[in-house]
Protein backbone atom coordinates (compact mmCIF):
# COMPACT_ATOMS: atom_id res chain seq x y z
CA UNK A 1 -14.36 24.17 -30.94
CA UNK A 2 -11.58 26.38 -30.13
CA UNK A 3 -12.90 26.77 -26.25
CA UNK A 4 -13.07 23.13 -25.87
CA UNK A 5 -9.87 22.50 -26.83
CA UNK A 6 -8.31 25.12 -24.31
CA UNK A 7 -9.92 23.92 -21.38
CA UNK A 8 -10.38 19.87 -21.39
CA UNK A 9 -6.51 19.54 -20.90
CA UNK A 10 -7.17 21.48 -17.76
CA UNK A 11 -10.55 19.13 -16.98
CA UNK A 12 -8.58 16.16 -17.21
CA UNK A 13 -5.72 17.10 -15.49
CA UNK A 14 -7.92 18.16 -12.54
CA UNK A 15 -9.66 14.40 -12.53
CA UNK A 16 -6.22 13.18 -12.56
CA UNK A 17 -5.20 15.27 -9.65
CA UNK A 18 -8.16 14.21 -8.02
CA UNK A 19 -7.49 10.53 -8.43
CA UNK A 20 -4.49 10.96 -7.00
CA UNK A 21 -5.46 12.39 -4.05
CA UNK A 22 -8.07 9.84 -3.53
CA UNK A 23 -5.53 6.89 -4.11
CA UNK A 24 -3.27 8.60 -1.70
CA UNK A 25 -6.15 8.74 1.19
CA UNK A 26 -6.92 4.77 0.92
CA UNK A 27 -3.62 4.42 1.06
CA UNK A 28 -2.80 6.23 4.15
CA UNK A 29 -6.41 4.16 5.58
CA UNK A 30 -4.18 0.98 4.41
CA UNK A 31 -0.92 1.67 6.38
CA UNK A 32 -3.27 2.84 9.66
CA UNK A 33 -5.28 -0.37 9.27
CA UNK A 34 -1.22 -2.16 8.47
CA UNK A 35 -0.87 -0.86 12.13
CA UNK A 36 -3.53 -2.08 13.53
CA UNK A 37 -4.19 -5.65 12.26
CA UNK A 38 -0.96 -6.53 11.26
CA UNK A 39 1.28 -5.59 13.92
CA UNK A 40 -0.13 -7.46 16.98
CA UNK A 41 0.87 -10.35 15.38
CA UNK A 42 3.85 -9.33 12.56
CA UNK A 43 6.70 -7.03 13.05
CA UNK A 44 6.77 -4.37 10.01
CA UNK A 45 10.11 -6.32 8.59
CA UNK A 46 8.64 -9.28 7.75
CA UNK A 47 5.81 -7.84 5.87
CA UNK A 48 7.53 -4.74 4.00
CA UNK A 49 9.94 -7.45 2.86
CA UNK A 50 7.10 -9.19 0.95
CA UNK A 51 6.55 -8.36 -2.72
CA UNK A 52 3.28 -9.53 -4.08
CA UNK A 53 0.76 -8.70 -6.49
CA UNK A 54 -2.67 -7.98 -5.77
CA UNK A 55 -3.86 -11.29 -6.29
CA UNK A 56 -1.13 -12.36 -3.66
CA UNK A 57 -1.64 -9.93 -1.14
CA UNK A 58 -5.43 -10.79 -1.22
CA UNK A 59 -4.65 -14.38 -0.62
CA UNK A 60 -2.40 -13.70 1.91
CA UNK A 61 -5.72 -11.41 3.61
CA UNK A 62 -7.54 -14.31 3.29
CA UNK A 63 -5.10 -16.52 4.96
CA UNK A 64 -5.37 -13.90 8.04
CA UNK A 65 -8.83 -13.68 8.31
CA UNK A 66 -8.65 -17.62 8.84
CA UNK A 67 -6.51 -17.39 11.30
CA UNK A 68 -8.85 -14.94 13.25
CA UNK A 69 -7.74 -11.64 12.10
CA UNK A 70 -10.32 -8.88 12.07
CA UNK A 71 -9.95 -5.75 9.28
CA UNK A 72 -12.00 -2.62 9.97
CA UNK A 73 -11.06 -1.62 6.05
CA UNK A 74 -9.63 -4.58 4.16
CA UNK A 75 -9.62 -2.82 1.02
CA UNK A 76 -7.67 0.01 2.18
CA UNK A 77 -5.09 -2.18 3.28
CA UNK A 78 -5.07 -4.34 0.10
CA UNK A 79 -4.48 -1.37 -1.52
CA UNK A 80 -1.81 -0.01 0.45
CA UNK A 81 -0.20 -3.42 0.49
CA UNK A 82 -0.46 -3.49 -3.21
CA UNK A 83 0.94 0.14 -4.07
CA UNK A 84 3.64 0.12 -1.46
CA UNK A 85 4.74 -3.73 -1.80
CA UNK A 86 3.65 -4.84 -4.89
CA UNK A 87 5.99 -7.52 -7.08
CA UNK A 88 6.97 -4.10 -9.26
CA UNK A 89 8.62 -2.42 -6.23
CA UNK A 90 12.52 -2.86 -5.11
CA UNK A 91 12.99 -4.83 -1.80
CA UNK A 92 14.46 -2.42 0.68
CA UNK A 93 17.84 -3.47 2.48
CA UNK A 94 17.81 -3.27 6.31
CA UNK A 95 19.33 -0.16 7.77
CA UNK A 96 22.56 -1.75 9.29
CA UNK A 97 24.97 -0.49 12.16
CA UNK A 98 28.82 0.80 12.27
CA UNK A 99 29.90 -2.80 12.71
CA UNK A 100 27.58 -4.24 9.68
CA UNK A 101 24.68 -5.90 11.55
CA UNK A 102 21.60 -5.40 10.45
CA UNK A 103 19.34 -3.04 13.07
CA UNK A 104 16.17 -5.25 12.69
């Protein structure tokens, strides 16, 4: 009983780690596939200042996809869109010059 108890913390914080990792690696798939279905028609500004849930971001995939957009990993990018600009995260302000004007 004793073992056990010394080495499942370690177990589980190795799953966690590896979790992690794996969340991280659809998410970097999501901002490549961000680059290149998004972009052609959206400049990063207009999306990044979005804040949906998932639910949101999927409809807003959908709406895309009707319009003629073709994803290579739509899930990855729902993902990314999720984690990176979900309705939990703080909108960004734009970077803005000497003289106060926004840069974007």
């Amino acid at each position: 009983m004793m073992r056990t108890a010394l080495w499942l913390p370690g177990l589980l914080l190795a799953f966690a780690l590896a979790a992690t990792a794996a969340d991280q690696a659809t998410v970097e798939k999501g901002r490549k596939e961000e680059q290149r279905t998004c972009l052609p028609c959206h400049s990063l500004r207009i999306i990044h200042s979005n804040r949906l849930n998932r639910a949101g971001w999927n409809k807003e995939l959908d709406k895309m996809a009707g319009w003629g957009t073709k994803f290579t990993d739509r899930d990855a990018l729902l993902e990314y869109l999720g984690a990176t600009y979900g309705d939990d995260k703080p909108v960004t302000p734009p970077e803005m010059s000497a003289d106060g004007r926004s840069k974007q």
